[in-house]
Protein backbone atom coordinates (compact mmCIF):
# COMPACT_ATOMS: atom_id res chain seq x y z
CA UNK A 1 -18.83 -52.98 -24.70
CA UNK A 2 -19.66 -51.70 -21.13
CA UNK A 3 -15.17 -51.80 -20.87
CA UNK A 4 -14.95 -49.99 -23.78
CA UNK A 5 -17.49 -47.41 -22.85
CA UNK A 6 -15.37 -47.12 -19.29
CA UNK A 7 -12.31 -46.56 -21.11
CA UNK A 8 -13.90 -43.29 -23.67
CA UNK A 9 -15.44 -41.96 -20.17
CA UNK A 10 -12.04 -42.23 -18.43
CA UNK A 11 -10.23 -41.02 -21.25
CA UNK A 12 -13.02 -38.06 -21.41
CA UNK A 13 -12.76 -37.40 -17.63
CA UNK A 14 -8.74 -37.12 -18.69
CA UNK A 15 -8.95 -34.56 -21.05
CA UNK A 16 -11.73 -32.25 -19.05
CA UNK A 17 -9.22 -32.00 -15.97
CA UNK A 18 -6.36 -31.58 -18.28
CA UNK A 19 -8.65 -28.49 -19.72
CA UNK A 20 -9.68 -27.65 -16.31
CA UNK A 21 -6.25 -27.41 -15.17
CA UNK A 22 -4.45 -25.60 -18.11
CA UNK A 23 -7.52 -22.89 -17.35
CA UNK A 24 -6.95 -22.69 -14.11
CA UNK A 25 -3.18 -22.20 -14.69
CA UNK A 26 -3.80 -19.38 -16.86
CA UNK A 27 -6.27 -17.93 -14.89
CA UNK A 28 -3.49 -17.86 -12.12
CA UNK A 29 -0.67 -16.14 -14.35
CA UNK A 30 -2.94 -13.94 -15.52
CA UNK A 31 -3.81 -12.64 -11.97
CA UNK A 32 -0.28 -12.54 -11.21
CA UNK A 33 0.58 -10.67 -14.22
CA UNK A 34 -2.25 -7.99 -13.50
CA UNK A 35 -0.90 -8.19 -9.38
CA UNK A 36 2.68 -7.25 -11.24
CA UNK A 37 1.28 -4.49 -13.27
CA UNK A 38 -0.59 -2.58 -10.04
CA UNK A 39 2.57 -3.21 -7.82
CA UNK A 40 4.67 -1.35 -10.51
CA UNK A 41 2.37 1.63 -10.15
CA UNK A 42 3.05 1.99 -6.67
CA UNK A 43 6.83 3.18 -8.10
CA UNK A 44 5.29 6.09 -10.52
CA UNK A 45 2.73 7.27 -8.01
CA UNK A 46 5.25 7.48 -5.20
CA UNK A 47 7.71 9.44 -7.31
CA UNK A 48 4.60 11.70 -8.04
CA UNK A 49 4.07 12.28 -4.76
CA UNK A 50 7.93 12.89 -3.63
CA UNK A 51 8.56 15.31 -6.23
CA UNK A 52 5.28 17.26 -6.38
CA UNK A 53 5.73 17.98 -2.44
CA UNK A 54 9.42 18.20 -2.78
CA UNK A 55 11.03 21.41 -1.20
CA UNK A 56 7.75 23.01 -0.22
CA UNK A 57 7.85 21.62 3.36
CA UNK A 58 10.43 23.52 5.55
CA UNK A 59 11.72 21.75 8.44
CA UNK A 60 11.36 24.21 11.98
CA UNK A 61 9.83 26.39 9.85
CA UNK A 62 6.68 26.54 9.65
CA UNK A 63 5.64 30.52 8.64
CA UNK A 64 8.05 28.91 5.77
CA UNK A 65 6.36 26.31 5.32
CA UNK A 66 2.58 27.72 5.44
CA UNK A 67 3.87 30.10 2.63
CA UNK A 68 5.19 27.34 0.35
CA UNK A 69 1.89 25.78 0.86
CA UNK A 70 0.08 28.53 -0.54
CA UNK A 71 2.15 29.70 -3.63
CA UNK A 72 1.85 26.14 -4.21
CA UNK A 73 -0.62 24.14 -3.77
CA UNK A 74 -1.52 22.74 -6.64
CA UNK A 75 1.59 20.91 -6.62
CA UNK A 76 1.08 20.03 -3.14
CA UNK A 77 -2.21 18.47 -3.61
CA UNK A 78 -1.03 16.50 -6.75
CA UNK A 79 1.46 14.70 -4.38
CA UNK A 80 -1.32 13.86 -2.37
CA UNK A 81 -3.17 12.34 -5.18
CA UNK A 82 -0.16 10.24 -5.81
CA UNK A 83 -0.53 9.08 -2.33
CA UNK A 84 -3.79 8.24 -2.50
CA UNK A 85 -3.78 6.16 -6.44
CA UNK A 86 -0.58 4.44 -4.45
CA UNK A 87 -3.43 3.13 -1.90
CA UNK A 88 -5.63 2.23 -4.56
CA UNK A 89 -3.47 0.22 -6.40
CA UNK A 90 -2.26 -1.60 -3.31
CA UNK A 91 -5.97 -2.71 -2.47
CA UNK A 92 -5.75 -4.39 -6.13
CA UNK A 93 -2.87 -6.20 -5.32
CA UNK A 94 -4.16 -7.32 -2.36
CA UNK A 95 -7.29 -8.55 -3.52
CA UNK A 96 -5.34 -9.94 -6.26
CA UNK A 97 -2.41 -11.57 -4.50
CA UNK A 98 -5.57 -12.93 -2.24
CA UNK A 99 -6.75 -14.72 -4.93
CA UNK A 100 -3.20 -16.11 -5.37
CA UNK A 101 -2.03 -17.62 -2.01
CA UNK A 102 -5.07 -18.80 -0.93
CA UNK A 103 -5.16 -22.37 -2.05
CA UNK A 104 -2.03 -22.59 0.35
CA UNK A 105 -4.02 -21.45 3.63
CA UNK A 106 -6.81 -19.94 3.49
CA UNK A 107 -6.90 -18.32 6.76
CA UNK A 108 -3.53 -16.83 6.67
CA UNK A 109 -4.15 -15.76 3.14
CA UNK A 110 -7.02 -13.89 4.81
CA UNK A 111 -5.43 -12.19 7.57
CA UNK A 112 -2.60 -11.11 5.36
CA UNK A 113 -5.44 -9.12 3.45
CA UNK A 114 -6.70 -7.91 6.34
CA UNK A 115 -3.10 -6.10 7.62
CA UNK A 116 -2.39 -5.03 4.45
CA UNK A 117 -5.96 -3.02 4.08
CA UNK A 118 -6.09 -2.09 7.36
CA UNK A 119 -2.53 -0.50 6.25
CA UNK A 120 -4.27 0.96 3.22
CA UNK A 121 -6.95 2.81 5.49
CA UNK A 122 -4.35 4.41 7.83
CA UNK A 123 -2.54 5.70 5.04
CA UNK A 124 -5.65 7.10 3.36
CA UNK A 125 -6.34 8.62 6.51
CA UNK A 126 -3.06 10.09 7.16
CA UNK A 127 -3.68 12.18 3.74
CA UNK A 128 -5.93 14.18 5.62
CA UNK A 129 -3.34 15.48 7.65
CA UNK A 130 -1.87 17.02 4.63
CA UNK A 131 -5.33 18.31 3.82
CA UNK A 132 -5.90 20.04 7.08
CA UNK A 133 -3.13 23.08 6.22
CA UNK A 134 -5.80 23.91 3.60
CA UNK A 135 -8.47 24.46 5.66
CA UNK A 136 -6.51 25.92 8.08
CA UNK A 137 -4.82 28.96 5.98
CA UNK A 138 -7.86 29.31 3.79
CA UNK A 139 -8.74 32.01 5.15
CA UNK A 140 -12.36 30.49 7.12
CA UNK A 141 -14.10 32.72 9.20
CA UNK A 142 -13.55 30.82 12.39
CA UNK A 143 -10.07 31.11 11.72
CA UNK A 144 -9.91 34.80 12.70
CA UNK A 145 -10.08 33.97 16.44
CA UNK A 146 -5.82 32.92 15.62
CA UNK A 147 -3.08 34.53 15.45
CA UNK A 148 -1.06 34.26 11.81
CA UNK A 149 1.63 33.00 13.64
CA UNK A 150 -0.73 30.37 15.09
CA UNK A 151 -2.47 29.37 12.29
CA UNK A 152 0.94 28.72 10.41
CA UNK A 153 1.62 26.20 13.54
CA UNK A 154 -1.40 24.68 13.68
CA UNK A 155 -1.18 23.76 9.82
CA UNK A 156 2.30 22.60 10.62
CA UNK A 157 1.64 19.99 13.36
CA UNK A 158 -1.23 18.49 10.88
CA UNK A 159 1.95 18.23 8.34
CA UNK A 160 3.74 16.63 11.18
CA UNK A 161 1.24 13.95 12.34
CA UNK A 162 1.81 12.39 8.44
CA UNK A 163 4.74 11.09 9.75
CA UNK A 164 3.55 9.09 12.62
CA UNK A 165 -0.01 7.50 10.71
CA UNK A 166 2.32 7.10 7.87
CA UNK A 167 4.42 4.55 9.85
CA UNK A 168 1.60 2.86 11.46
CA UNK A 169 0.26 1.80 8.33
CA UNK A 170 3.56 0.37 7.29
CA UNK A 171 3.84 -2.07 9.79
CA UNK A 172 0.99 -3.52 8.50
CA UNK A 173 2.04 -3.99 5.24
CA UNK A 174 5.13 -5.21 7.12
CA UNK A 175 3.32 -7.97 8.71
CA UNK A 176 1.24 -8.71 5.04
CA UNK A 177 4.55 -8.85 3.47
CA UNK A 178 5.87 -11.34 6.17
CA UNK A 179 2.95 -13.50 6.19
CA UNK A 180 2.70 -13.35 2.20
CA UNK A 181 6.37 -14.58 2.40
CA UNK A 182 5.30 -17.29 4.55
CA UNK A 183 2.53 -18.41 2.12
CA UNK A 184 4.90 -18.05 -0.99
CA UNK A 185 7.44 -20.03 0.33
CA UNK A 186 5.05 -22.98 1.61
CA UNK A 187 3.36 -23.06 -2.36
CA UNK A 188 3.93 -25.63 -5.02
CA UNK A 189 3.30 -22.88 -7.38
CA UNK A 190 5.54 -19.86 -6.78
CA UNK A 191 9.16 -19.11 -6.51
CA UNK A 192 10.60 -19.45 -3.45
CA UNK A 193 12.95 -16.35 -4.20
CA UNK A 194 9.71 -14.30 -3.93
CA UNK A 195 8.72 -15.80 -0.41
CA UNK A 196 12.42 -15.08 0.32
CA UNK A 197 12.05 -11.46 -0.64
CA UNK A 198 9.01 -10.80 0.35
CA UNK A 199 9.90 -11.49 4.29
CA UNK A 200 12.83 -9.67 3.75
CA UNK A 201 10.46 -6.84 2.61
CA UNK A 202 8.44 -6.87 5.28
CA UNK A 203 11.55 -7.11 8.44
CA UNK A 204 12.48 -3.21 8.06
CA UNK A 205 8.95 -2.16 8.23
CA UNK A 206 7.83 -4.79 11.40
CA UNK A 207 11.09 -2.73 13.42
CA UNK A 208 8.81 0.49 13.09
CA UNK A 209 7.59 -1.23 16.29
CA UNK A 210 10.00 -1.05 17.92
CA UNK A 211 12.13 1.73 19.45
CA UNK A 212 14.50 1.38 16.64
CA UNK A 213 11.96 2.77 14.14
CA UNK A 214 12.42 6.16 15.37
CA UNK A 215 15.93 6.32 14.34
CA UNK A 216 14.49 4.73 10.50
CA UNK A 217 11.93 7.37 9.62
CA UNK A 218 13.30 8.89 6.03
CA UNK A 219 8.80 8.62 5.32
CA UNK A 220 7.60 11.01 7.37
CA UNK A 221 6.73 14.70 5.53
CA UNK A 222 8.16 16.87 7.67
């Protein structure tokens, strides 16, 4: 009797973990699905933000520039937005793809999510810079101690510092995407073609380090 009972507990015990697992399974695709989904934003949101800014900035001009700014700010602003929902997304995927890699190492897992929103923050920040014109042509009553002609500069070297906190927080997704790679490729349960692309990914944004990343700079604004 006491064999038979050992065998219905074992067999039991069998069929819980095969439960267990097959949840745990979905639970995984269904994080990776929803990791997918916010990634593919980042393609929609970035296009917002291209075309809604496009042509307003003029390069070495920046009376030019200041007056595209006005007629259109609207637009302007609306590519910022798309900038900003791009972050937003991003810290889903992170927390997401988190969730993912971290039976593999836990500790690399966790300072991959650290790079990539530390590269989040910097990017949200560098939005301000875009901001700033705003405040600066608006027309504020400390603003009448400048020149036009300075004004218009000033709100062109905020436009102009996007570029360089733009580029710092890519090398940090660089180094997320490199170390995500790393974890990818040393699962069980992902494809190793998405390790493989994922450093690959990450490479072009790592050389912003170095002096070569001045030459590669098609992000910044202006």
């Amino acid at each position: 009797v006491s064999v038979g009972k050992s065998l219905a507990y074992g067999g039991t015990n069998m069929i819980t973990g095969e439960i267990t697992e097959r949840v745990a399974e979905a639970s995984t695709r269904f994080k990776a699905r929803v990791a997918g989904f916010f990634y593919f934003l980042l393609f929609p949101f970035g296009a917002l933000s291209l075309l809604a800014r496009g042509g307003i900035v003029v390069k070495g001009d920046a009376a030019a520039t200041a007056a595209g700014l006005l007629l259109h700010e609207t637009s302007f602003r609306m590519g910022v937005a798309g900038d900003l929902l791009a972050v937003v997304s991003y810290v889903v995927v992170t927390a997401l793809f988190y969730e993912l890699v971290k039976p593999v190492n836990r500790s690399v897992a966790l300072i991959a999510a650290f790079f990539s929103l530390v590269g989040c923050a910097t990017q949200a920040f560098a939005c301000a810079f875009q901001l700033a014109p705003f405040v600066v042509l608006g027309g504020e009553p400390h603003s009448s101690v400048f020149k036009a002609d300075q004004l218009q500069a000033l709100a062109y070297m905020s436009l102009k510092m996007y570029g360089p906190a733009y580029k710092i927080g890519l090398v940090f997704f660089g180094l997320y995407n490199l170390l995500n790679g790393y974890l990818i490729l040393k699962s069980i349960f992902l494809p190793r073609f998405l390790g493989v692309f994922m450093v690959i990914a990450g490479l072009p944004f790592v050389i912003f380090l170095t002096p070569l990343g001045k030459s590669l700079s098609p992000f910044a604004v202006a």
